[in-house]
Protein backbone atom coordinates (compact mmCIF):
# COMPACT_ATOMS: atom_id res chain seq x y z
CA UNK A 1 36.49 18.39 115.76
CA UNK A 2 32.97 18.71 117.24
CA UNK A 3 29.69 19.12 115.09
CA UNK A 4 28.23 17.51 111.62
CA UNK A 5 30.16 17.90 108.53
CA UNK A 6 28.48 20.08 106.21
CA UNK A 7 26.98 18.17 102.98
CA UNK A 8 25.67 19.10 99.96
CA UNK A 9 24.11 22.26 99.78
CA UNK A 10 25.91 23.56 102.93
CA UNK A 11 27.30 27.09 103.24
CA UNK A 12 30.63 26.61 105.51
CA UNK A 13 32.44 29.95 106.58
CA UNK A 14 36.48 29.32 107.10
CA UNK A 15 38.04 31.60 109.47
CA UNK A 16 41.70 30.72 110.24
CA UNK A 17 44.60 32.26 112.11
CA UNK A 18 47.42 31.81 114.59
CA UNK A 19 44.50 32.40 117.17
CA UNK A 20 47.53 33.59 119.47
CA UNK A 21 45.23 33.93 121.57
CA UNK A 22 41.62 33.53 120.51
CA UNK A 23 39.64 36.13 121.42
CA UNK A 24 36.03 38.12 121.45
CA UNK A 25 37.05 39.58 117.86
CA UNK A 26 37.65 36.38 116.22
CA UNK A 27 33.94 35.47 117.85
CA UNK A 28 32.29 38.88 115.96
CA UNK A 29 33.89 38.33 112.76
CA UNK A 30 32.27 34.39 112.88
CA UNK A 31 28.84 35.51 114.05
CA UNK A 32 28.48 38.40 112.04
CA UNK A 33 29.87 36.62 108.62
CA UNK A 34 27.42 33.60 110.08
CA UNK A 35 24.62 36.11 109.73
CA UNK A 36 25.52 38.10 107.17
CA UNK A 37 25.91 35.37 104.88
CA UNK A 38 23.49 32.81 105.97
CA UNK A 39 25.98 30.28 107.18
CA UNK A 40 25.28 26.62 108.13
CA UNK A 41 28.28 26.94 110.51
CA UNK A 42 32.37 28.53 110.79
CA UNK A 43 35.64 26.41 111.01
CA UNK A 44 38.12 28.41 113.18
CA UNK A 45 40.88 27.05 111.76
CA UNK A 46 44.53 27.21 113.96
CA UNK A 47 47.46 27.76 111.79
CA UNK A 48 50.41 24.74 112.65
CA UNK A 49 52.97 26.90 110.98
CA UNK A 50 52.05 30.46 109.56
CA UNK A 51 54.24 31.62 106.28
CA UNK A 52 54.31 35.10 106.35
CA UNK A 53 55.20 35.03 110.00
CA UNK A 54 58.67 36.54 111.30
CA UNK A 55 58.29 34.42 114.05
CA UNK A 56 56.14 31.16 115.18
CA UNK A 57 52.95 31.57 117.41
CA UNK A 58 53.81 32.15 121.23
CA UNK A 59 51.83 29.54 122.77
CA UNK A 60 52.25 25.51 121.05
CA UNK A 61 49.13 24.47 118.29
CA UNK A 62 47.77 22.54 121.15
CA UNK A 63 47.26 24.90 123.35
CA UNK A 64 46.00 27.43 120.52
CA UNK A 65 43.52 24.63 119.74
CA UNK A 66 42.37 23.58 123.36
CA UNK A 67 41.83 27.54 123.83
CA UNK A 68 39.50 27.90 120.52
CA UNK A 69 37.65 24.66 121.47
CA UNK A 70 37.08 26.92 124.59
CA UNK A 71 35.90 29.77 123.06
CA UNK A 72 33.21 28.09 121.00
CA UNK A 73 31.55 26.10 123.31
CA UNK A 74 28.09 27.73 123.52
CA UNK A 75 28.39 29.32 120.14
CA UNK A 76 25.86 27.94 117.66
CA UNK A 77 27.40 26.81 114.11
CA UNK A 78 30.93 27.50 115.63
CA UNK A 79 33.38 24.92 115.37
CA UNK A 80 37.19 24.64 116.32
CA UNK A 81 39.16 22.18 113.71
CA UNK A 82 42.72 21.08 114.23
CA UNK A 83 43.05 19.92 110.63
CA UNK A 84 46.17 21.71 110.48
CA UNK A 85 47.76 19.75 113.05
CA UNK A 86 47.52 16.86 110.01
CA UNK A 87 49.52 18.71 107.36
CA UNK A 88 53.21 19.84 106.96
CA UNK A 89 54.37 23.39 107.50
CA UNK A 90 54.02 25.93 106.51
CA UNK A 91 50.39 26.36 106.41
CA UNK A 92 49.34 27.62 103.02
CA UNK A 93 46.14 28.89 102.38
CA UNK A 94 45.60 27.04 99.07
CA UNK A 95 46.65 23.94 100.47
CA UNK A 96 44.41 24.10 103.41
CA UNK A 97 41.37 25.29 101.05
CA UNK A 98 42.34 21.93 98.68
CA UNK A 99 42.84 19.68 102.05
CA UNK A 100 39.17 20.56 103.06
CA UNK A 101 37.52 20.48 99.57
CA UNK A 102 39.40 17.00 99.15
CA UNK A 103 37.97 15.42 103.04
CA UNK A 104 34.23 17.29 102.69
CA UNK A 105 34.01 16.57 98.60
CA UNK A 106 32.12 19.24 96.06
CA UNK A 107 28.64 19.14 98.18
CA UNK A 108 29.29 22.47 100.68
CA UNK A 109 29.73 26.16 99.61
CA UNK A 110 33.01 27.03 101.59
CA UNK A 111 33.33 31.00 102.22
CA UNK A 112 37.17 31.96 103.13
CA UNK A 113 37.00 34.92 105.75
CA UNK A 114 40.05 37.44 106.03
CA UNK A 115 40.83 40.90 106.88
CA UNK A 116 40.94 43.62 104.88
CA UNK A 117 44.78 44.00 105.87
CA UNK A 118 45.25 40.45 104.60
CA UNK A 119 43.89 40.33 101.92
CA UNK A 120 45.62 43.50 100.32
CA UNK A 121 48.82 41.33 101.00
CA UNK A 122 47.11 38.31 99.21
CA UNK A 123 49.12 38.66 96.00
CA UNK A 124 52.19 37.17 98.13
CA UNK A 125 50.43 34.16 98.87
CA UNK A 126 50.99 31.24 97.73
CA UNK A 127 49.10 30.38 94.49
CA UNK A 128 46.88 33.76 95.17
CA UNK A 129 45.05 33.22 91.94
CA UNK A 130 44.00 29.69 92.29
CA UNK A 131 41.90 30.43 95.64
CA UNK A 132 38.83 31.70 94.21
CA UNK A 133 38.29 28.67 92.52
CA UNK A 134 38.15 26.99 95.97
CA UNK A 135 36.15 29.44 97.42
CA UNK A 136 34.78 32.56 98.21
CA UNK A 137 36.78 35.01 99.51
CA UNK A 138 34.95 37.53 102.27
CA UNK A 139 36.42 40.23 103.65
CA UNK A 140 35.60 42.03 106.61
CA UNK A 141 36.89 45.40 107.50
CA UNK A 142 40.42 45.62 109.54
CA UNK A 143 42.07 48.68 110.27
CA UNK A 144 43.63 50.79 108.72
CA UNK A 145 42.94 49.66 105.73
CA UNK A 146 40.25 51.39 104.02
CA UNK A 147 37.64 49.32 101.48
CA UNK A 148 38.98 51.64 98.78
CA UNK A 149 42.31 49.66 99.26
CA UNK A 150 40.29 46.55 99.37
CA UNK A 151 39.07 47.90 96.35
CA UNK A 152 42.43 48.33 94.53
CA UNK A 153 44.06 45.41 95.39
CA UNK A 154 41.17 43.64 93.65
CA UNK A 155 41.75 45.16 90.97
CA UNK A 156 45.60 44.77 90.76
CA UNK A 157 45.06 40.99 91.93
CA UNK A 158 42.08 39.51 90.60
CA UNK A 159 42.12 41.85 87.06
CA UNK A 160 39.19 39.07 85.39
CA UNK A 161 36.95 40.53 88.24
CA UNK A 162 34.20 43.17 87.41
CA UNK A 163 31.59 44.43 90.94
CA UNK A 164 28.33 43.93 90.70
CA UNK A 165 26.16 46.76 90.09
CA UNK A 166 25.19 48.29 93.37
CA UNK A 167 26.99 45.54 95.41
CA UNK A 168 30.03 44.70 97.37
CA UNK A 169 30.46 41.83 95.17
CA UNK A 170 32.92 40.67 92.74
CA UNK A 171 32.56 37.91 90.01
CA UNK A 172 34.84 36.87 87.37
CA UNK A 173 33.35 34.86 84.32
CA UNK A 174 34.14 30.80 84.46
CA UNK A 175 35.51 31.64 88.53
CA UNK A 176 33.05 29.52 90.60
CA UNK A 177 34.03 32.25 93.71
CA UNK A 178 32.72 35.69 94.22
CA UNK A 179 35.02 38.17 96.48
CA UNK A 180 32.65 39.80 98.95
CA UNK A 181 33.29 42.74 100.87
CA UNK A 182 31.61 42.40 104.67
CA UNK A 183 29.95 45.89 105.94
CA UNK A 184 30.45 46.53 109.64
CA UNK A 185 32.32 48.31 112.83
CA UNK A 186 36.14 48.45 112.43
CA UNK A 187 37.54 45.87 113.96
CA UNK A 188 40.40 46.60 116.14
CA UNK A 189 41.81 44.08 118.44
CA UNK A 190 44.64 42.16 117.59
CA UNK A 191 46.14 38.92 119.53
CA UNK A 192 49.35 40.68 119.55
CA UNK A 193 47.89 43.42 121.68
CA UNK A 194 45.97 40.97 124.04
CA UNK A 195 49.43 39.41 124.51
CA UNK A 196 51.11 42.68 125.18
CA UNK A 197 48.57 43.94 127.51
CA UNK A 198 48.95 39.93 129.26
CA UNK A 199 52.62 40.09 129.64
CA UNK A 200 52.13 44.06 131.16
CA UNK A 201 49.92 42.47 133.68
CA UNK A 202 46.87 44.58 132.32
CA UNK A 203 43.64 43.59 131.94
CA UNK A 204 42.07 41.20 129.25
CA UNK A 205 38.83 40.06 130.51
CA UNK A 206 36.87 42.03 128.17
CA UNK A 207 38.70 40.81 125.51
CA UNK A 208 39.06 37.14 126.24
CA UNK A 209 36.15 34.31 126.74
CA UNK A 210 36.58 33.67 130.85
CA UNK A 211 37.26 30.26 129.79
CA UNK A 212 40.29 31.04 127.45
CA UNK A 213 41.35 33.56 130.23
CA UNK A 214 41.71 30.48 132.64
CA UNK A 215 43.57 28.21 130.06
CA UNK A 216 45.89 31.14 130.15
CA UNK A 217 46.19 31.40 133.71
CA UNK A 218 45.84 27.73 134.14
CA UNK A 219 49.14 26.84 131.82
CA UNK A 220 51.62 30.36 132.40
CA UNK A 221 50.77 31.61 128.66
CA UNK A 222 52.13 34.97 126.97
CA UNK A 223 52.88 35.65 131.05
CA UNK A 224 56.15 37.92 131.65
CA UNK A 225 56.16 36.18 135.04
CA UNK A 226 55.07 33.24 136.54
CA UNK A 227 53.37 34.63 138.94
CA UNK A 228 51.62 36.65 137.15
CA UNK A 229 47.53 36.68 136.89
CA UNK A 230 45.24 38.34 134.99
CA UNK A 231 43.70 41.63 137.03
CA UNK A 232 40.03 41.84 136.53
CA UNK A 233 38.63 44.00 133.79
CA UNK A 234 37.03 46.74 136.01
CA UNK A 235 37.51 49.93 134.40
CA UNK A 236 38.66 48.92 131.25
CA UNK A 237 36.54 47.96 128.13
CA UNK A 238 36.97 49.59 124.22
CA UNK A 239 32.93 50.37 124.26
CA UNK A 240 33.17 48.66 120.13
CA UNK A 241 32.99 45.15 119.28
CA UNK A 242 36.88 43.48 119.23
CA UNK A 243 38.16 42.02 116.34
CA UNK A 244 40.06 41.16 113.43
CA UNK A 245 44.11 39.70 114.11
CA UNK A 246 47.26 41.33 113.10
CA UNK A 247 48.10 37.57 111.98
CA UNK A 248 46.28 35.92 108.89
């Protein structure tokens, strides 16, 4: 895992995920919560074994990993972490949150980013109630759920929880975490579609860093064929930033 661990007084943004593949919407969603919320730096975090999957990742953690490490070279304050790769599956949330507060102590701020379709499913996850209490919970908009569901589920989840006046914020008296509610573009991309539109032999390049694209090339992944490459992306582009993933 490359770059400094956060201390005392750090803000650390946790963004995890199959990451089946990586791509430019996972990037967004970092830089804009890194702005957004003055972060020190992100974890992209690579799920080993995802619970509320109906099937395990397409391409091995390894690979998943190598391609993030990819992805973030270049990026300021973004960091690729195979901590999961350590623990035993399934890869629970509340474990993960507990495994990092128990290796970086009580010194950094740690901000848990998820989509809004996520998090309205949060009340099946495992110890739900508990994870505010590691950290804050930020969520940025994922179609197509609208904030007014947000909205709802908070209040059908997290019932202690009042909003701020005037703010996108939610505290909860004696609950160290706030639940934040990230304003910005829709966010549409999924890595299920990237894989679809890989295995159709269409083009990805606007939706994939050109390194990940050649790790993909490079080791046959989410390919229909072998022989298959990816086509340049001439011609082909969403004109709106990529995002979110159809997999928390």
């Amino acid at each position: 895992m490359a770059g400094a661990q956060p201390g005392a007084g750090q803000r650390l943004g946790i963004l995890g995920g199959t990451f089946d593949p990586v791509h430019q919407g996972h990037l967004h969603v970092a830089r804009a919560a890194q702005t957004a919320l003055s972060l020190d730096a992100v974890w992209l975090i690579p799920a080993a074994g995802p619970p509320h999957k109906p099937s395990q990742p397409r391409a091995p953690f390894a690979d998943r990993l190598a391609m993030l490490e990819l992805a973030v070279t270049g990026e300021p304050g973004l960091v690729a972490c195979g901590i999961e790769a350590e623990r035993p599956s399934p890869s629970y949330t509340i474990d993960l949150l507990a495994a990092l507060r128990g290796r970086l102590g009580p010194g950094p701020e740690l901000f848990f980013l998820l989509g809004a379709d996520a998090f309205v499913e949060i009340g099946s996850w495992k110890a739900y109630a508990l994870l505010p209490a590691q950290a804050h919970l930020v969520v940025f908009p994922r179609p197509p759920v609208a904030p007014q569901e947000v909205e709802a589920a908070i209040a059908a989840v997290f019932p202690a929880f009042r909003r701020r006046s005037g703010e996108s914020v939610w505290t909860a008296a004696g609950v160290p975490g706030r639940i934040r509610l990230l304003a910005g573009p829709p966010l549409a991309v999924s890595s299920s579609q990237v894989r679809q539109r890989i295995s159709a032999g269409l083009p990805v390049s606007d939706l994939l860093p050109a390194a990940v694209a050649a790790h993909i090339v490079a080791h046959g992944l989410y390919l229909a064929h072998p022989a298959l490459t990816l086509p340049p992306a001439s011609g082909y582009g969403t004109g709106r930033p990529a995002g979110g993933d159809d997999e928390p």
